[in-house]
N, C-alpha and C. Protein backbone atom coordinates (compact mmCIF):
# COMPACT_ATOMS: atom_id res chain seq x y z
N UNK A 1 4.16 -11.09 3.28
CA UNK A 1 3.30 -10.18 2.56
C UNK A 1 3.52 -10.38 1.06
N UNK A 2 2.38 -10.20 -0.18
CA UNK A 2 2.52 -10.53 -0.80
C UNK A 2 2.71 -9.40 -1.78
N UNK A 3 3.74 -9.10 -2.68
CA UNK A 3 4.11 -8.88 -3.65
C UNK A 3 2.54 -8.46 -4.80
N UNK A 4 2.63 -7.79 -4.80
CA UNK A 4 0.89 -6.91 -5.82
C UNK A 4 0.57 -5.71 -5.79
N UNK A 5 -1.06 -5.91 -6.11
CA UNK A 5 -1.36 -4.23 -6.20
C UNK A 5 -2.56 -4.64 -5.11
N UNK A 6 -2.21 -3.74 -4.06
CA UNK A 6 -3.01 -2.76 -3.17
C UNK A 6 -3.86 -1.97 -3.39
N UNK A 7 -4.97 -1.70 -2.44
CA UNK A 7 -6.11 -0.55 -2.40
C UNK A 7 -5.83 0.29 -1.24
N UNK A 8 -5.93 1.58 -1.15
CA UNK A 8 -5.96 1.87 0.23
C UNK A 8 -6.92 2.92 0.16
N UNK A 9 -7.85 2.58 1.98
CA UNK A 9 -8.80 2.92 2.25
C UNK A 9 -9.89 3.73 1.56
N UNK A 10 -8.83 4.88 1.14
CA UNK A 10 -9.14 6.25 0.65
C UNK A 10 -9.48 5.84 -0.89
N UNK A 11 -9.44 4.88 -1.81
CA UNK A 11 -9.41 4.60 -2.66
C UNK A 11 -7.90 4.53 -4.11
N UNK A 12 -7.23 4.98 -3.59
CA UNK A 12 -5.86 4.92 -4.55
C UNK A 12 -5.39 3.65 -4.15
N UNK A 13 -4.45 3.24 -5.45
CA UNK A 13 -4.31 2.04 -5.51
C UNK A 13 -2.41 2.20 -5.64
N UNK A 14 -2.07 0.95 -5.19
CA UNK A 14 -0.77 0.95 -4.75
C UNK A 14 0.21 -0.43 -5.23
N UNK A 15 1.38 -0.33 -5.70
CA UNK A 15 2.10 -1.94 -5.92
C UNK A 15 3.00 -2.07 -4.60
N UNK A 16 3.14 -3.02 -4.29
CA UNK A 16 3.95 -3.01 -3.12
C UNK A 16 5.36 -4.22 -3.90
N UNK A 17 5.89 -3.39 -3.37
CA UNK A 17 7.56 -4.21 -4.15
C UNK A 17 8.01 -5.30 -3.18
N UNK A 18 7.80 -4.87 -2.06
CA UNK A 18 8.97 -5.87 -1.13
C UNK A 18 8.83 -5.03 0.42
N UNK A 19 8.82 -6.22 1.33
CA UNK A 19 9.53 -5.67 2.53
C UNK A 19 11.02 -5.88 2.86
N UNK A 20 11.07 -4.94 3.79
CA UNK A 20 12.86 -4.46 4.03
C UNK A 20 13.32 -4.32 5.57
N UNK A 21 14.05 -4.73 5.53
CA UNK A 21 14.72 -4.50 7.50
C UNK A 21 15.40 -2.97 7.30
N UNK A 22 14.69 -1.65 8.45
CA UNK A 22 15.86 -0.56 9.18
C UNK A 22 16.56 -1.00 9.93
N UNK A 23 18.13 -0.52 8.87
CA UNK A 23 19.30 -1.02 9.63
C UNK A 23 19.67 -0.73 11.04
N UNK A 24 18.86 0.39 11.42
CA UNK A 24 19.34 0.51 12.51
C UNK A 24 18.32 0.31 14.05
N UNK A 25 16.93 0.36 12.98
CA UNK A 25 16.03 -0.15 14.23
C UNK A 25 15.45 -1.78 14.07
N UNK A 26 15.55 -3.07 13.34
CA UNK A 26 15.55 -3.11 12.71
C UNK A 26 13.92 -3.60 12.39
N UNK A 27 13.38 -2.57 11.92
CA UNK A 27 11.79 -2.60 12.23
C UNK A 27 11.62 -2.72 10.29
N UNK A 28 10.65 -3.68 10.79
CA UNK A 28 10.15 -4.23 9.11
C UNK A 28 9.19 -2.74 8.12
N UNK A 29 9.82 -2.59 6.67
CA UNK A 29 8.99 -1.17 6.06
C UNK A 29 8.74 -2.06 4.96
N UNK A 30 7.17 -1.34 4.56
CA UNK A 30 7.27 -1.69 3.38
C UNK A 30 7.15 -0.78 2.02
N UNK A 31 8.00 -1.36 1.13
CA UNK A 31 8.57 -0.59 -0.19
C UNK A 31 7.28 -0.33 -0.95
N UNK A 32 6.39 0.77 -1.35
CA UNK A 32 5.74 0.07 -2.42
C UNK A 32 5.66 2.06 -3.19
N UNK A 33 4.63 1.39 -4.39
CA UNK A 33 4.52 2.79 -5.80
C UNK A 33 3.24 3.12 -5.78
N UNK A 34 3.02 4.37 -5.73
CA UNK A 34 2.01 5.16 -5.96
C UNK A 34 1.77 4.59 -7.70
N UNK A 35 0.72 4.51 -7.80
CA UNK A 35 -0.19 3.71 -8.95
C UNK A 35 -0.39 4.57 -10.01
N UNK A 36 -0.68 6.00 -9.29
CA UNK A 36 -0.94 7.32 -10.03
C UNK A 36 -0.22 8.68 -10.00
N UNK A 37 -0.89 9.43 -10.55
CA UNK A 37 0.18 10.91 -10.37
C UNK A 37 1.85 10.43 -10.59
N UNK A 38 2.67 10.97 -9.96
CA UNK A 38 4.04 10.57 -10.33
C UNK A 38 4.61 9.25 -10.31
N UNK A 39 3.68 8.67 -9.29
CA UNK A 39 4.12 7.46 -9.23
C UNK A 39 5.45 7.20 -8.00
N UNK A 40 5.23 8.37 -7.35
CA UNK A 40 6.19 8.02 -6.41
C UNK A 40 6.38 7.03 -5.71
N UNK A 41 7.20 6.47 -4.58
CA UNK A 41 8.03 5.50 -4.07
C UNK A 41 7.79 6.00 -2.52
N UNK A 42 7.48 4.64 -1.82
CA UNK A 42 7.22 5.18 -0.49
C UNK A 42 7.44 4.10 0.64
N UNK A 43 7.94 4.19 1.63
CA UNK A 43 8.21 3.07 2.55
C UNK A 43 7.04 3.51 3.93
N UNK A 44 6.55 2.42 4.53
CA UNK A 44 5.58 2.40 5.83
C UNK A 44 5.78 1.26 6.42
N UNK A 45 5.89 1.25 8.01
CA UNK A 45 5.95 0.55 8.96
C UNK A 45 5.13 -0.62 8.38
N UNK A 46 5.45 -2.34 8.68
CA UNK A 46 4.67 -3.17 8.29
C UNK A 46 3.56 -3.21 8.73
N UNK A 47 3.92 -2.98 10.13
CA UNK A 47 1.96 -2.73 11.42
C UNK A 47 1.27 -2.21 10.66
N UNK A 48 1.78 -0.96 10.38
CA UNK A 48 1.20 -0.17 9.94
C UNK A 48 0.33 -0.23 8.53
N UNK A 49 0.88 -0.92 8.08
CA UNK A 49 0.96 -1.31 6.58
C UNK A 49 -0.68 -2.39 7.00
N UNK A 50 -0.50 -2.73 7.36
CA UNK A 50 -1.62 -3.80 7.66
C UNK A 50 -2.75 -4.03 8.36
N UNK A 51 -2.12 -2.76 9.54
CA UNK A 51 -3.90 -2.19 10.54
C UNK A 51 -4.92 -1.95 9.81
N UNK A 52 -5.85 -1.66 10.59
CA UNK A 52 -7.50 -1.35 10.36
C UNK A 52 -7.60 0.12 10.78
N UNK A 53 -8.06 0.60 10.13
CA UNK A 53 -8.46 1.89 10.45
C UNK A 53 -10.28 1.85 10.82
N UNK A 54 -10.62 2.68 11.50
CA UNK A 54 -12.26 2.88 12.29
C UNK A 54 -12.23 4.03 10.91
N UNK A 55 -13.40 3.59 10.12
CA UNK A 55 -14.19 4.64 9.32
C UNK A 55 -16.13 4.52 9.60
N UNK A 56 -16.25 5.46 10.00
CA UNK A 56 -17.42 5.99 10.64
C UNK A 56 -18.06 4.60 11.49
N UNK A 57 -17.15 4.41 12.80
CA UNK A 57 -17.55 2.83 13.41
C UNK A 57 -17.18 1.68 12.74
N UNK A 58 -16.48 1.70 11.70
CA UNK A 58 -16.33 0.18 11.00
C UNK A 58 -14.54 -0.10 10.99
N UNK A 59 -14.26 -1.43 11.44
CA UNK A 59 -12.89 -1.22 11.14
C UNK A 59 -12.52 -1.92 9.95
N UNK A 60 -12.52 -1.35 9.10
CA UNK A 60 -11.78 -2.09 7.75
C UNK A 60 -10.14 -1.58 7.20
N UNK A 61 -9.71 -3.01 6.64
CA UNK A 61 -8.11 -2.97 6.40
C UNK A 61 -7.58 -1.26 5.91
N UNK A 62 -6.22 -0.83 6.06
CA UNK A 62 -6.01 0.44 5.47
C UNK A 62 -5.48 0.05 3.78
N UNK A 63 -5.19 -1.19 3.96
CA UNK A 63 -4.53 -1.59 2.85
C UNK A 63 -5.12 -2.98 1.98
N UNK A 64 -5.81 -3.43 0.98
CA UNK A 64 -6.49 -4.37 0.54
C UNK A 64 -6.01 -5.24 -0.49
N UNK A 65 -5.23 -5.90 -0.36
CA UNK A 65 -4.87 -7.15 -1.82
C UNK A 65 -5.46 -7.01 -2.46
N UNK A 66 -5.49 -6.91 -3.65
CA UNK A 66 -6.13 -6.93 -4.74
C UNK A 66 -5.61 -8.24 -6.11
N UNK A 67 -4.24 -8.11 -6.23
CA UNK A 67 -3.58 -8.58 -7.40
C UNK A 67 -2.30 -8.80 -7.45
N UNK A 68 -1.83 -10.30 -7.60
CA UNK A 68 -0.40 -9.84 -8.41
C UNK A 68 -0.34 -9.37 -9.52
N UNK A 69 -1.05 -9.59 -10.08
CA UNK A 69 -0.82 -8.56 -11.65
C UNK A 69 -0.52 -6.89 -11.19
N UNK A 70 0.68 -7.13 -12.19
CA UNK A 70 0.49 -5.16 -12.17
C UNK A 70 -1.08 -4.63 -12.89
N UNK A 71 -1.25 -3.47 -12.66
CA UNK A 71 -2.17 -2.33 -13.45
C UNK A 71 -1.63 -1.72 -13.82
N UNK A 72 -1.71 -1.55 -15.17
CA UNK A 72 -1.13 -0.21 -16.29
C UNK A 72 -1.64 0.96 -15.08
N UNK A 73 -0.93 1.90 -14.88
CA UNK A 73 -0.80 2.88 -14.22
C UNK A 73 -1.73 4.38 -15.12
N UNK A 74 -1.82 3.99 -16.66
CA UNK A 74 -3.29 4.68 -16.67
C UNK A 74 -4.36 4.38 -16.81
N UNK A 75 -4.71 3.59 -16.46
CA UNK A 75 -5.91 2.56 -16.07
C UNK A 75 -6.42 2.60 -14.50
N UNK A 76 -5.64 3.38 -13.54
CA UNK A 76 -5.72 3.43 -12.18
C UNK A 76 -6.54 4.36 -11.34
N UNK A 77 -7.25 4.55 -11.12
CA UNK A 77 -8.48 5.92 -10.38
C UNK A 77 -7.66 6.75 -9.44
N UNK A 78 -8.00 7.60 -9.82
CA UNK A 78 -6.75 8.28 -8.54
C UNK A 78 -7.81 8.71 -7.07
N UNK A 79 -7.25 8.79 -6.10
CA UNK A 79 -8.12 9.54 -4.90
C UNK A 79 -9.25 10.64 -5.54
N UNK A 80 -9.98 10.61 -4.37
CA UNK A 80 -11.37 11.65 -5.18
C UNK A 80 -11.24 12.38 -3.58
């Protein structure tokens, strides 16, 4: 997985830092930053990270490459 900035579904945009092994399950997460608002820090299952979600019959990615470049973080649209 590549190291950038993300879209997800809903429209907020995301950097993803890195994936990581749970030490104890050892199921792949991935690290990444809220783009906007605080900017928090958040880990999600890789599957997960990468499924399709069904929006009204359509399955499109939950999560969308966009960039290795960072985005200045106020430059970023937040959810509507």
């Amino acid at each position: 997985m590549k190291k950038g900035v993300y879209r997800h579904y809903k429209g907020a945009q995301y950097w993803v830092e890195r994936v990581v092994t749970h030490s104890e399950t050892e199921e792949e997460l991935v690290i990444y930053q809220a783009l906007y608002g605080e900017q928090g820090w958040w880990a999600r299952p890789l599957e997960m990270f990468q499924e399709t979600v069904n929006i009204d019959g359509e399955q499109i990615p939950r999560f969308e490459f966009l960039t290795e470049t960072p985005v200045p973080s106020d430059t970023v649209k937040t959810e509507s």
